[in-house]
PDB file of N, CA and C in Angstrom:
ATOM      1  N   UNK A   1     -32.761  13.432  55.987  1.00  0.00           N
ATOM      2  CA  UNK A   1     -32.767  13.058  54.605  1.00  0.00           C
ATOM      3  C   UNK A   1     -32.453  14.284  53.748  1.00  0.00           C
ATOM      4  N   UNK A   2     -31.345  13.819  52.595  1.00  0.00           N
ATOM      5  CA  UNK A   2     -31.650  15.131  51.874  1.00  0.00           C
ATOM      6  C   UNK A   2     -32.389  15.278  50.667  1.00  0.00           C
ATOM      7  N   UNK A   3     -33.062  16.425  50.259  1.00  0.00           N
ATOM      8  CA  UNK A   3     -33.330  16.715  48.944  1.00  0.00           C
ATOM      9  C   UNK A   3     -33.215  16.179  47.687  1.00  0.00           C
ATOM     10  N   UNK A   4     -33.505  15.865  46.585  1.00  0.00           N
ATOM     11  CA  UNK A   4     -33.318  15.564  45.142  1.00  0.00           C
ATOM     12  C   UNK A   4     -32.035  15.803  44.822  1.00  0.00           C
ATOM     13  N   UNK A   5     -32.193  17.161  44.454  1.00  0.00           N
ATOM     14  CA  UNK A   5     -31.005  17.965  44.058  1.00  0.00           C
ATOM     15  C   UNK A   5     -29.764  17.515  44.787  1.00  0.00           C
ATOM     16  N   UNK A   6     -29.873  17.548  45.802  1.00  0.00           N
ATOM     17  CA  UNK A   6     -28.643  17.560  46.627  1.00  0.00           C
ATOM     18  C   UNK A   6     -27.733  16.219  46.256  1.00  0.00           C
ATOM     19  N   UNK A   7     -29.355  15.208  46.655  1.00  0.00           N
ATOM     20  CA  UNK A   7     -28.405  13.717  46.212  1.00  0.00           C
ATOM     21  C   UNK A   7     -27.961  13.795  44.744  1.00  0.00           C
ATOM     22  N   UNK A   8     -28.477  14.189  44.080  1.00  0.00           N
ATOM     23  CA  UNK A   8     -27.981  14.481  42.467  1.00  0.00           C
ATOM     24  C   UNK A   8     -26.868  15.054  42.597  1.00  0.00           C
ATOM     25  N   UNK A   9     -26.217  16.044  43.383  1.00  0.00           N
ATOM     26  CA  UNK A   9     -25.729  16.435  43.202  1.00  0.00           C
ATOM     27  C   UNK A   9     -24.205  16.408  43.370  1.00  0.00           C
ATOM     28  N   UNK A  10     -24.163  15.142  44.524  1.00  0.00           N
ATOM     29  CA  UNK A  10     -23.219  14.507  45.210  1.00  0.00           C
ATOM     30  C   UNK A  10     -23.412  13.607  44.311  1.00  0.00           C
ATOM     31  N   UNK A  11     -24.056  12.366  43.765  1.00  0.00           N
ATOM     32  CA  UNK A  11     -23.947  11.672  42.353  1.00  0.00           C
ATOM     33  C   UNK A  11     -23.183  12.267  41.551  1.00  0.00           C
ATOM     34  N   UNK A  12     -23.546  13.198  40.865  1.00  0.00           N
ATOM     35  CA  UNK A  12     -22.969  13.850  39.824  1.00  0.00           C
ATOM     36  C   UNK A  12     -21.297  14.208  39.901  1.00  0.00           C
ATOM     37  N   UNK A  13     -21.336  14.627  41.176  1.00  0.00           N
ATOM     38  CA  UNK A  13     -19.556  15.196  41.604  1.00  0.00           C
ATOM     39  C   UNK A  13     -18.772  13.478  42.140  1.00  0.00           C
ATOM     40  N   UNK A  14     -19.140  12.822  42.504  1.00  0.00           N
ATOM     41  CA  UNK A  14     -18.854  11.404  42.412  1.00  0.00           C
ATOM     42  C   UNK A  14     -18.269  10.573  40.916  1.00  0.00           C
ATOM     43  N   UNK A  15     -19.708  10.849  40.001  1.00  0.00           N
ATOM     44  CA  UNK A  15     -19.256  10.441  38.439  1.00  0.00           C
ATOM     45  C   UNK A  15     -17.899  11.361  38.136  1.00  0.00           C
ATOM     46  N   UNK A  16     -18.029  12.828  38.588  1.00  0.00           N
ATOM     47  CA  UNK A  16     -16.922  13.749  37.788  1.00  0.00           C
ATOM     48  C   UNK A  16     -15.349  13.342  38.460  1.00  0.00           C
ATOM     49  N   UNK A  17     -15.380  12.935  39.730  1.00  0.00           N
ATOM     50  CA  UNK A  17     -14.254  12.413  40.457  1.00  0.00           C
ATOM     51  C   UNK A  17     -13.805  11.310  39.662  1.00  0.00           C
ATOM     52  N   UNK A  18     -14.555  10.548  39.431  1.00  0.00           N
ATOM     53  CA  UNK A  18     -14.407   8.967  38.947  1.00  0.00           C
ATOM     54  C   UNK A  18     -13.701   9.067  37.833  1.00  0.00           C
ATOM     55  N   UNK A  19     -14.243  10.245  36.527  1.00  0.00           N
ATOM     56  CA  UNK A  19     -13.791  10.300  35.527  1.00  0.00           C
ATOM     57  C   UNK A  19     -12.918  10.843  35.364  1.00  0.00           C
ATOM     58  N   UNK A  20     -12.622  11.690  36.029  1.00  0.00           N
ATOM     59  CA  UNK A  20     -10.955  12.993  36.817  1.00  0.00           C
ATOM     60  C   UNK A  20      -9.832  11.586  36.844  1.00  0.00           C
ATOM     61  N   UNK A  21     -10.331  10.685  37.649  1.00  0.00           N
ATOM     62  CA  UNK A  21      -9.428   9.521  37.997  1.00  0.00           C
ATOM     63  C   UNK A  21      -8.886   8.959  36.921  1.00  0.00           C
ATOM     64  N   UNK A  22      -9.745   8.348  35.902  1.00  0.00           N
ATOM     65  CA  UNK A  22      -9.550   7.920  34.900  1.00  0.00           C
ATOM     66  C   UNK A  22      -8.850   8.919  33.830  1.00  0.00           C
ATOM     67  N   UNK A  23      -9.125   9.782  33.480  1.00  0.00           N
ATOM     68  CA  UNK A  23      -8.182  10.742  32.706  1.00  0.00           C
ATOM     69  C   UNK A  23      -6.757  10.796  33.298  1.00  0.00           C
ATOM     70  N   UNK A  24      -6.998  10.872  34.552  1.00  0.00           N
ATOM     71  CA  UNK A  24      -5.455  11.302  35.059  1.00  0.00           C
ATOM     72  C   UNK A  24      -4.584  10.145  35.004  1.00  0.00           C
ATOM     73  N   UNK A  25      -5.226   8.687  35.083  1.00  0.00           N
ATOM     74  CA  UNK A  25      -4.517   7.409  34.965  1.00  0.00           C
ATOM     75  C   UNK A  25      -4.206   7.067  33.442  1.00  0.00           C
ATOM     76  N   UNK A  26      -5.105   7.605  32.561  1.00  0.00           N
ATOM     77  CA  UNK A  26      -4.546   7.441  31.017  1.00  0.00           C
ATOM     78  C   UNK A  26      -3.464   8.528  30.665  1.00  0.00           C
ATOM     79  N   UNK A  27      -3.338   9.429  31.053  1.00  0.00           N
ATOM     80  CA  UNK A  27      -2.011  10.675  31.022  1.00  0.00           C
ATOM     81  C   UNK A  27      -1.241   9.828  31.471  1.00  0.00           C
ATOM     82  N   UNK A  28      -1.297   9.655  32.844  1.00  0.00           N
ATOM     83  CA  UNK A  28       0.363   9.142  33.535  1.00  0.00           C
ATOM     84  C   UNK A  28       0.314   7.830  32.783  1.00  0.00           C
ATOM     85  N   UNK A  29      -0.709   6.957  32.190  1.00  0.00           N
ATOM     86  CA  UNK A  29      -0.120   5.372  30.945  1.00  0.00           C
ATOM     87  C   UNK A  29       0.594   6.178  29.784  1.00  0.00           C
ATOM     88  N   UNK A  30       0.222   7.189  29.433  1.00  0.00           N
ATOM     89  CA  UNK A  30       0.565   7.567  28.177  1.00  0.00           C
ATOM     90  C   UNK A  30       1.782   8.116  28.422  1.00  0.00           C
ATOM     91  N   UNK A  31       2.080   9.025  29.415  1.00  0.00           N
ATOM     92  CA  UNK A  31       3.649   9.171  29.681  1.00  0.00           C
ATOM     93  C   UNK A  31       4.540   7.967  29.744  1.00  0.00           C
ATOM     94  N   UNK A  32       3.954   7.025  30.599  1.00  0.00           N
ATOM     95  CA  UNK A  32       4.953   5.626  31.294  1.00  0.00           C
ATOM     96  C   UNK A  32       5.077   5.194  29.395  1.00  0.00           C
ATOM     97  N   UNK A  33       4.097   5.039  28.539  1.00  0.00           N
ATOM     98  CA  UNK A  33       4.312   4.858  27.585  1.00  0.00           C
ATOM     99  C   UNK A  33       5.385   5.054  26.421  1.00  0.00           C
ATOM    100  N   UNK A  34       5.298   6.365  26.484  1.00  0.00           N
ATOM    101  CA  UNK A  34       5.990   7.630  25.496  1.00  0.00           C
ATOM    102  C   UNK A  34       7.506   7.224  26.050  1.00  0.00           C
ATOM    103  N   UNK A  35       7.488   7.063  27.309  1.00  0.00           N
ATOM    104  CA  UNK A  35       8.893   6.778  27.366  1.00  0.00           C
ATOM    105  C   UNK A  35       9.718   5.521  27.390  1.00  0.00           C
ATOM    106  N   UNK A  36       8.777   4.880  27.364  1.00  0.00           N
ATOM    107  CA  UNK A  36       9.508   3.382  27.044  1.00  0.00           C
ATOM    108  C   UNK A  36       9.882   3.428  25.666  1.00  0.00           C
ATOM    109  N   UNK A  37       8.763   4.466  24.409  1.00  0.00           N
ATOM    110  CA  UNK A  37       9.029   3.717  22.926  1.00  0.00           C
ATOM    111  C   UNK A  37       8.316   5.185  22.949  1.00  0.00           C
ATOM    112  N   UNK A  38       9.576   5.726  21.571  1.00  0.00           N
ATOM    113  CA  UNK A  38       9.342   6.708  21.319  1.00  0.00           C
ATOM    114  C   UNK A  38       8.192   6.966  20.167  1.00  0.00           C
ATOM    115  N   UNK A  39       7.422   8.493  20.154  1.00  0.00           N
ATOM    116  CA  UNK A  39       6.404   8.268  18.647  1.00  0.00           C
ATOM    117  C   UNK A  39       7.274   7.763  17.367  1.00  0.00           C
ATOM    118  N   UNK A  40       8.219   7.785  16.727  1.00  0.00           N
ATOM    119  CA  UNK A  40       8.876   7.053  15.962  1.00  0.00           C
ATOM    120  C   UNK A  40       8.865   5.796  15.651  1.00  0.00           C
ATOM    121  N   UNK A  41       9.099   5.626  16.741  1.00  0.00           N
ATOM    122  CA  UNK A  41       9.475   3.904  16.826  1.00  0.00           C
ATOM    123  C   UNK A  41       8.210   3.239  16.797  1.00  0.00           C
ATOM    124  N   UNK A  42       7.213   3.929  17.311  1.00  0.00           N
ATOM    125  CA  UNK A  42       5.390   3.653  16.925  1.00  0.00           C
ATOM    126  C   UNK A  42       5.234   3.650  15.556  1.00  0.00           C
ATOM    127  N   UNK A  43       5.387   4.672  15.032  1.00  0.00           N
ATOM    128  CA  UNK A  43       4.837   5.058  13.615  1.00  0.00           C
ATOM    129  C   UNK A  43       5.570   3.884  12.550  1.00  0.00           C
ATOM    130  N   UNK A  44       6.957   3.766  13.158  1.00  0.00           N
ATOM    131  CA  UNK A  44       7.943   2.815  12.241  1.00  0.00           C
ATOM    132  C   UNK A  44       6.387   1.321  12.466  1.00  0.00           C
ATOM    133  N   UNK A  45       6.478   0.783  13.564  1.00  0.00           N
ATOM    134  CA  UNK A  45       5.848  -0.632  13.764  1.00  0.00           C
ATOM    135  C   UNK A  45       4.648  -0.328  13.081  1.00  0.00           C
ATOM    136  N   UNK A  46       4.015   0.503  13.287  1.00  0.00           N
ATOM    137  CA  UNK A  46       2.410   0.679  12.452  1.00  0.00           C
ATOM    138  C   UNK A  46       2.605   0.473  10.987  1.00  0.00           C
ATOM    139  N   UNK A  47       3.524   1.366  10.349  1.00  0.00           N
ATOM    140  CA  UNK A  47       3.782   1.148   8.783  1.00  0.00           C
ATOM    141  C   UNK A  47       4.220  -0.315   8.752  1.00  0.00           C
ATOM    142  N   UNK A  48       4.693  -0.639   9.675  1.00  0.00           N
ATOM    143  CA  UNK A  48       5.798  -2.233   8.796  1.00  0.00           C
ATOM    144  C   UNK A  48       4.845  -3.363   9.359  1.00  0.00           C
ATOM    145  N   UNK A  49       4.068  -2.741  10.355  1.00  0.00           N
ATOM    146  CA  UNK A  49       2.518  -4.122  10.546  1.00  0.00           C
ATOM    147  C   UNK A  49       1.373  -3.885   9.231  1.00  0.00           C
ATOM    148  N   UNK A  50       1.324  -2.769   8.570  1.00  0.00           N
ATOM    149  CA  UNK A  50       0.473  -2.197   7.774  1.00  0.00           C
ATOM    150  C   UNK A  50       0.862  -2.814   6.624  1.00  0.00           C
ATOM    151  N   UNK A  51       1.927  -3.070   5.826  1.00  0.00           N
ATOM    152  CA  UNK A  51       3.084  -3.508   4.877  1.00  0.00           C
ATOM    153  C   UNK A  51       3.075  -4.930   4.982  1.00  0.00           C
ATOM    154  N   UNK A  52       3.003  -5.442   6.075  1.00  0.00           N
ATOM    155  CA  UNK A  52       2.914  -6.905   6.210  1.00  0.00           C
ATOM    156  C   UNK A  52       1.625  -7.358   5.759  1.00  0.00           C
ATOM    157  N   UNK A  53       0.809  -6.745   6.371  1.00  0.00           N
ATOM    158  CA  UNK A  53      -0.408  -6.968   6.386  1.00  0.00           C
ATOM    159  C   UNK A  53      -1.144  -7.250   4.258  1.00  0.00           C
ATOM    160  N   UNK A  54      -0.505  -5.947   3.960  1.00  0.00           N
ATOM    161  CA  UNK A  54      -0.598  -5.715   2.522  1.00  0.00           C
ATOM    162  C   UNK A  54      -0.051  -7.044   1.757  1.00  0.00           C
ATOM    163  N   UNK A  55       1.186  -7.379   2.060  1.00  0.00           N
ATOM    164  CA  UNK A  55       1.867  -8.160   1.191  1.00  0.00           C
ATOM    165  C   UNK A  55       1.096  -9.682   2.035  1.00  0.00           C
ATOM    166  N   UNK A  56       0.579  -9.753   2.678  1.00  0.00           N
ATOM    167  CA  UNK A  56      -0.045 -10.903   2.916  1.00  0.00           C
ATOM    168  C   UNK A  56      -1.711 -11.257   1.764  1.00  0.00           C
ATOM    169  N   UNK A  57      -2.552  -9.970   2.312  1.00  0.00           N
ATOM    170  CA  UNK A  57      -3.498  -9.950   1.357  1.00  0.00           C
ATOM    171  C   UNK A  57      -2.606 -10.150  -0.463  1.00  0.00           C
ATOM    172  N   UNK A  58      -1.784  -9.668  -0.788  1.00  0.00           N
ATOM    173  CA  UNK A  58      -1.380  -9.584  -1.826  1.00  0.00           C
ATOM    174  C   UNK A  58      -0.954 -11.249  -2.299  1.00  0.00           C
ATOM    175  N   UNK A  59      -0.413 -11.921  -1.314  1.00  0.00           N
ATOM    176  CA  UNK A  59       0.163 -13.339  -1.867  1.00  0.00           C
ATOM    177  C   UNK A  59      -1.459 -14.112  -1.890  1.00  0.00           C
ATOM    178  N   UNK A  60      -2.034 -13.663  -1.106  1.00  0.00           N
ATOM    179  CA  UNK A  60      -3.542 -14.410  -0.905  1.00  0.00           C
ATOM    180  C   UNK A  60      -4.243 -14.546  -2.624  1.00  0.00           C
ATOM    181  N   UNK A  61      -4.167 -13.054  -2.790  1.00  0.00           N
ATOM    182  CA  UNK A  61      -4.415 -12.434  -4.249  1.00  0.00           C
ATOM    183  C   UNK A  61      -4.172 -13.554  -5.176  1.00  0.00           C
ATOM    184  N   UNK A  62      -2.986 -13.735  -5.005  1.00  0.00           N
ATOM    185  CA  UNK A  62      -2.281 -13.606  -6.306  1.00  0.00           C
ATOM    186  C   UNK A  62      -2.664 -15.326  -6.312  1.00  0.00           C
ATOM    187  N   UNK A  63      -2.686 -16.013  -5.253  1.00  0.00           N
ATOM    188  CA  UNK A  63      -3.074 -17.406  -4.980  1.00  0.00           C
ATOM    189  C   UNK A  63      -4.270 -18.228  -5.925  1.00  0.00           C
ATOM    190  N   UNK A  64      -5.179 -17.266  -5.606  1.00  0.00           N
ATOM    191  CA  UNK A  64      -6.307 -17.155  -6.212  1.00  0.00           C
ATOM    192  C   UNK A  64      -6.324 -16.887  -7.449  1.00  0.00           C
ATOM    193  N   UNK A  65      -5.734 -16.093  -8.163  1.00  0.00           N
ATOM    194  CA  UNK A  65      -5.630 -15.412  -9.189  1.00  0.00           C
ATOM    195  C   UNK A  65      -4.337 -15.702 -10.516  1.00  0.00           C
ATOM    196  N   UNK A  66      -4.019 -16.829 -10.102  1.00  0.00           N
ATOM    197  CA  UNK A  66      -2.708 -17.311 -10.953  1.00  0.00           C
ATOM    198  C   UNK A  66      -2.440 -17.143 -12.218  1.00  0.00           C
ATOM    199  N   UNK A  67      -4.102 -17.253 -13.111  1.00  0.00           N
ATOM    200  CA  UNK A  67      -4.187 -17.203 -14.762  1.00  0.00           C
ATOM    201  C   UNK A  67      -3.620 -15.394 -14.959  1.00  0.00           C
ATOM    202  N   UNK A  68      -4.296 -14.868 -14.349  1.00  0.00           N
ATOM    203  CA  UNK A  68      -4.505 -13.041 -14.945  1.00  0.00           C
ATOM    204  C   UNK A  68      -2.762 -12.669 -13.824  1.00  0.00           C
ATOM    205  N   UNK A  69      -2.401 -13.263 -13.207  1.00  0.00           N
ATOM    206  CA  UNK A  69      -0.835 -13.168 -12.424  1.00  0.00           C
ATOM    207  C   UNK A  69       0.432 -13.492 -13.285  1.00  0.00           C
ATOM    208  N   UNK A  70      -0.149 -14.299 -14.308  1.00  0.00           N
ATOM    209  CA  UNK A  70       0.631 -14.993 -15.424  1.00  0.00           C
ATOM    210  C   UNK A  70       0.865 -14.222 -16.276  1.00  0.00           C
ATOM    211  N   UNK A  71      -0.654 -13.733 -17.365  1.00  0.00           N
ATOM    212  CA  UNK A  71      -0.954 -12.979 -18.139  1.00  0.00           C
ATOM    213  C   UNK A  71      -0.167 -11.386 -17.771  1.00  0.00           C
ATOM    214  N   UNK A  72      -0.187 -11.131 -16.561  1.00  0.00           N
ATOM    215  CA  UNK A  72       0.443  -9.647 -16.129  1.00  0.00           C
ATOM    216  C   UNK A  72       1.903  -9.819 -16.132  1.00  0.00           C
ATOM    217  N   UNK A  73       2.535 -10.937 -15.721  1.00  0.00           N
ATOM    218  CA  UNK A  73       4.032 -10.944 -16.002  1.00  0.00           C
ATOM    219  C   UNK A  73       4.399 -11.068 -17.191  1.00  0.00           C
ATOM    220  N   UNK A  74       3.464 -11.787 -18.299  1.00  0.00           N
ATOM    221  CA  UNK A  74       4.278 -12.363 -19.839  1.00  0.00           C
ATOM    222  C   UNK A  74       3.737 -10.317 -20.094  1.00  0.00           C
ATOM    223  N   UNK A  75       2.825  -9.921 -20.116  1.00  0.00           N
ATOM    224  CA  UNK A  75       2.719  -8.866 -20.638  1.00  0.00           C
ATOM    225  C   UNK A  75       3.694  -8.018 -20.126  1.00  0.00           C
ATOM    226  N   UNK A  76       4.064  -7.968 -19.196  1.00  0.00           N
ATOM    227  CA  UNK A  76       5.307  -7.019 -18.656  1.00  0.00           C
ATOM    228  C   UNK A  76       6.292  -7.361 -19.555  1.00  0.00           C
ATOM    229  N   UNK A  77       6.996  -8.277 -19.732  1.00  0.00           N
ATOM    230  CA  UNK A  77       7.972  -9.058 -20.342  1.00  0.00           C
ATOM    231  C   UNK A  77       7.989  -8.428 -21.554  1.00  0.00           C
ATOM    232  N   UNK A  78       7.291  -8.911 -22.127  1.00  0.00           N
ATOM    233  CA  UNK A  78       6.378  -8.195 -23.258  1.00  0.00           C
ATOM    234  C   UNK A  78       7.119  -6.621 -23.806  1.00  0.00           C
ATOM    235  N   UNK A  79       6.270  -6.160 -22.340  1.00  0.00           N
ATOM    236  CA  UNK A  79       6.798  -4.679 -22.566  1.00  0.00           C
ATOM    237  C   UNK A  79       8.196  -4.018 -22.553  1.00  0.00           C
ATOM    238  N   UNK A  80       8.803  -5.190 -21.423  1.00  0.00           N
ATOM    239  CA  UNK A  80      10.278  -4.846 -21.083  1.00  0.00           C
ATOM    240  C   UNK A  80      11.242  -4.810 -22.349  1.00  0.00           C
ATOM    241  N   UNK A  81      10.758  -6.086 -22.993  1.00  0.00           N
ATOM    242  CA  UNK A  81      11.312  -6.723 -24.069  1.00  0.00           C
ATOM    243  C   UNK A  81      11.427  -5.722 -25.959  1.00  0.00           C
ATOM    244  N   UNK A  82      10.429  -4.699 -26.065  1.00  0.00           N
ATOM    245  CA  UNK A  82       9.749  -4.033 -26.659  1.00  0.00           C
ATOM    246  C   UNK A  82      10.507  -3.881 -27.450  1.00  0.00           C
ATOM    247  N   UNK A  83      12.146  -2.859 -26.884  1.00  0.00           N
ATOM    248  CA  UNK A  83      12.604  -2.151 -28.235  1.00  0.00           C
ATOM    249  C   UNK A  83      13.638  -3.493 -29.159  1.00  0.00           C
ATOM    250  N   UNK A  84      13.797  -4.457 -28.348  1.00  0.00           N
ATOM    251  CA  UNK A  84      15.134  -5.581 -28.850  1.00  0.00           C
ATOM    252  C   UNK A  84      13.947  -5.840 -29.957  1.00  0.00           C
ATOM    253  N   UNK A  85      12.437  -6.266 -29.491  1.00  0.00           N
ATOM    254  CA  UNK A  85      11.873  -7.170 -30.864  1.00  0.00           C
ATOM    255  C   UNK A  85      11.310  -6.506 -31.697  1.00  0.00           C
ATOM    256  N   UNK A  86      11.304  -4.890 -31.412  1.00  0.00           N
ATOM    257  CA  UNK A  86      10.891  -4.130 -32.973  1.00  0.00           C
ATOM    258  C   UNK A  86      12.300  -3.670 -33.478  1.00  0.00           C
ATOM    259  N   UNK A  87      13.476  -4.057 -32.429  1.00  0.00           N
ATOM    260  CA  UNK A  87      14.838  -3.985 -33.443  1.00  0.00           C
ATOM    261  C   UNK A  87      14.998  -5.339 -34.659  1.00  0.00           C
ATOM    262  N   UNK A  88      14.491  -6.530 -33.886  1.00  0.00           N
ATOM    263  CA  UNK A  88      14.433  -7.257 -34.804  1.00  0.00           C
ATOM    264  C   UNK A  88      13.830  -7.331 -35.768  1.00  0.00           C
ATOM    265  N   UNK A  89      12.430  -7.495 -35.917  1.00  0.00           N
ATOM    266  CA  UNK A  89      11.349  -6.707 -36.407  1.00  0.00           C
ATOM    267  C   UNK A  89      11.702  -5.741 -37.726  1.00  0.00           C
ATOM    268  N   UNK A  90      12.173  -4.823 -37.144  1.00  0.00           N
ATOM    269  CA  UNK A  90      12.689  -3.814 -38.541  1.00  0.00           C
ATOM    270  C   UNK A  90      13.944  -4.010 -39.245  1.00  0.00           C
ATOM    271  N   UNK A  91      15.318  -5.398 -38.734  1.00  0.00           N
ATOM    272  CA  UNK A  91      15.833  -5.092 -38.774  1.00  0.00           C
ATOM    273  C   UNK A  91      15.666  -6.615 -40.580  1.00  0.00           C
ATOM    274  N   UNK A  92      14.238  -6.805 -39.843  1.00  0.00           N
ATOM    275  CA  UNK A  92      13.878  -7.735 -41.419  1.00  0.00           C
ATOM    276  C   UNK A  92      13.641  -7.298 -42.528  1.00  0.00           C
ATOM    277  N   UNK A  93      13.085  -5.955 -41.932  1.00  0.00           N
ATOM    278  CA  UNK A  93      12.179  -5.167 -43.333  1.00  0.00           C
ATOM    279  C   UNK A  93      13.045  -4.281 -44.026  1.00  0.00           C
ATOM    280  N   UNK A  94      14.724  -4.236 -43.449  1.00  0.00           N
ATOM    281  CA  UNK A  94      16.094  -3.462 -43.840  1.00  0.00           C
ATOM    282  C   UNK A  94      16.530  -4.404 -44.857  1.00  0.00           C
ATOM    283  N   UNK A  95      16.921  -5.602 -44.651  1.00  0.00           N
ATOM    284  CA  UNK A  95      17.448  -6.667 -45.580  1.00  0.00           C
ATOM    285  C   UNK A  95      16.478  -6.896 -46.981  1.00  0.00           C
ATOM    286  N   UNK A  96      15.290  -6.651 -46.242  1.00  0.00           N
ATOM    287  CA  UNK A  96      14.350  -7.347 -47.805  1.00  0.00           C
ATOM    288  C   UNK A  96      14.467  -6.266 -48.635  1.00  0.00           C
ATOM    289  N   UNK A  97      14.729  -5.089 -48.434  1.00  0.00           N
ATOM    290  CA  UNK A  97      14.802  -3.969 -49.235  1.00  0.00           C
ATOM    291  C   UNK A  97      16.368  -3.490 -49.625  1.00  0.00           C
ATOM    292  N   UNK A  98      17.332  -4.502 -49.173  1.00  0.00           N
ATOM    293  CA  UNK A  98      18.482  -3.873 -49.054  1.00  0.00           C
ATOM    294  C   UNK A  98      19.004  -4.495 -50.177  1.00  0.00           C
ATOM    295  N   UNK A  99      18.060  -6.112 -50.768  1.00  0.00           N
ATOM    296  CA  UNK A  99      18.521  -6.938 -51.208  1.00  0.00           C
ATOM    297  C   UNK A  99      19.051  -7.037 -53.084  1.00  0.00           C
ATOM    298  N   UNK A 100      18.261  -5.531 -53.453  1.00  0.00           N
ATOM    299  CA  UNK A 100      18.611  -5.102 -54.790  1.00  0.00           C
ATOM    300  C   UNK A 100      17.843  -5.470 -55.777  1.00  0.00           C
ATOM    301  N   UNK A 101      16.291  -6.018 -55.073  1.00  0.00           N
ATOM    302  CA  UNK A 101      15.153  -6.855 -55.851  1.00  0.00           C
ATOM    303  C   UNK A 101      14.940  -5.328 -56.212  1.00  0.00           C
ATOM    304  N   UNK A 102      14.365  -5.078 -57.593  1.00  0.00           N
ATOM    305  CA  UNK A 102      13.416  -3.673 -57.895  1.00  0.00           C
ATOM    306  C   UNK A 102      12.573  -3.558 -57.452  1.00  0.00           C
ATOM    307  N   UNK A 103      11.937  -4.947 -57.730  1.00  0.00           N
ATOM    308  CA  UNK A 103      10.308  -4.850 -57.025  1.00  0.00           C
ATOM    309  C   UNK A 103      10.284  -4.625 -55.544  1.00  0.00           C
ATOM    310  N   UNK A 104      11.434  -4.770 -54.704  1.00  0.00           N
ATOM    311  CA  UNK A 104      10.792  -4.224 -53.224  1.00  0.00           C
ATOM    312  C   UNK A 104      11.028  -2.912 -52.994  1.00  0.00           C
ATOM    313  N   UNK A 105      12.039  -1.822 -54.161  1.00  0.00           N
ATOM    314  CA  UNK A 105      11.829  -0.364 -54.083  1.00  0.00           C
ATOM    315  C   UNK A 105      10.390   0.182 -54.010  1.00  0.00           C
ATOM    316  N   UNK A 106      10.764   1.374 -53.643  1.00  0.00           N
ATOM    317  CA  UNK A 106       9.468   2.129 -53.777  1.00  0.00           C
ATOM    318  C   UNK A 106       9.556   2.678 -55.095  1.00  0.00           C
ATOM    319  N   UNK A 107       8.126   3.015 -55.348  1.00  0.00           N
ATOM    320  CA  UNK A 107       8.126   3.763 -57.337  1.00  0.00           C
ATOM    321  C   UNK A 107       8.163   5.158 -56.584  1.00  0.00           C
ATOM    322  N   UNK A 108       9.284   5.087 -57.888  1.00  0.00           N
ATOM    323  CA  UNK A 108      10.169   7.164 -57.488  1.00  0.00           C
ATOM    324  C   UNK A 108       9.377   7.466 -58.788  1.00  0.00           C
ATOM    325  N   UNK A 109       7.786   8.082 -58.823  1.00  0.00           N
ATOM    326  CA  UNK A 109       7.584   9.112 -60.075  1.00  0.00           C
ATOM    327  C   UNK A 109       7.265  10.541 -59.569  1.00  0.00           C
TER     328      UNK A 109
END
């Protein structure tokens, strides 16, 4: 029979074999890997599963959210629209003053 130690010790170098095994079988997956599909071509699929993923939550969003989805486009519009309707806008307050009434001058004292 042997000792404590000993059997521990052959345990122990058993676990370290086992796990030697396993490291060395995830290296040689990760090579067989690397060369089928390059890190590129990884990083490309991660962003464009990541992107999908986004614009999915996003239509979900917006599903839900139709009143304030509305409100954000007329306000864009809005904004896009800005300089045409303060051209119009001012281009009222040119005529009413252009029109030769006295009363819409300004007082020159």
């Amino acid at each position: 029979m042997t000792n404590p130690l000993e059997r521990r010790m052959i345990e122990d170098k058993a676990l370290r074999d086992a796990a030697l095994a396993l490291v060395r079988a995830d290296i040689a997956q990760l090579r067989v890997d690397l060369g089928v599909r390059n890190v590129g071509a990884r990083v490309i699929d991660r962003v464009s599963e990541g992107a999908s993923d986004m614009l999915d939550e996003a239509a979900d969003l917006a599903d839900n959210n139709k009143g304030v989805l509305a409100a954000l486009v007329a306000a864009l519009l809005v904004w896009l629209a800005r300089n045409p309707i303060l051209a119009l806008l001012d281009d009222d307050d040119a005529e009413t003053r252009d029109d030769g009434d006295p009363s819409s001058e300004p007082d020159r004292a």
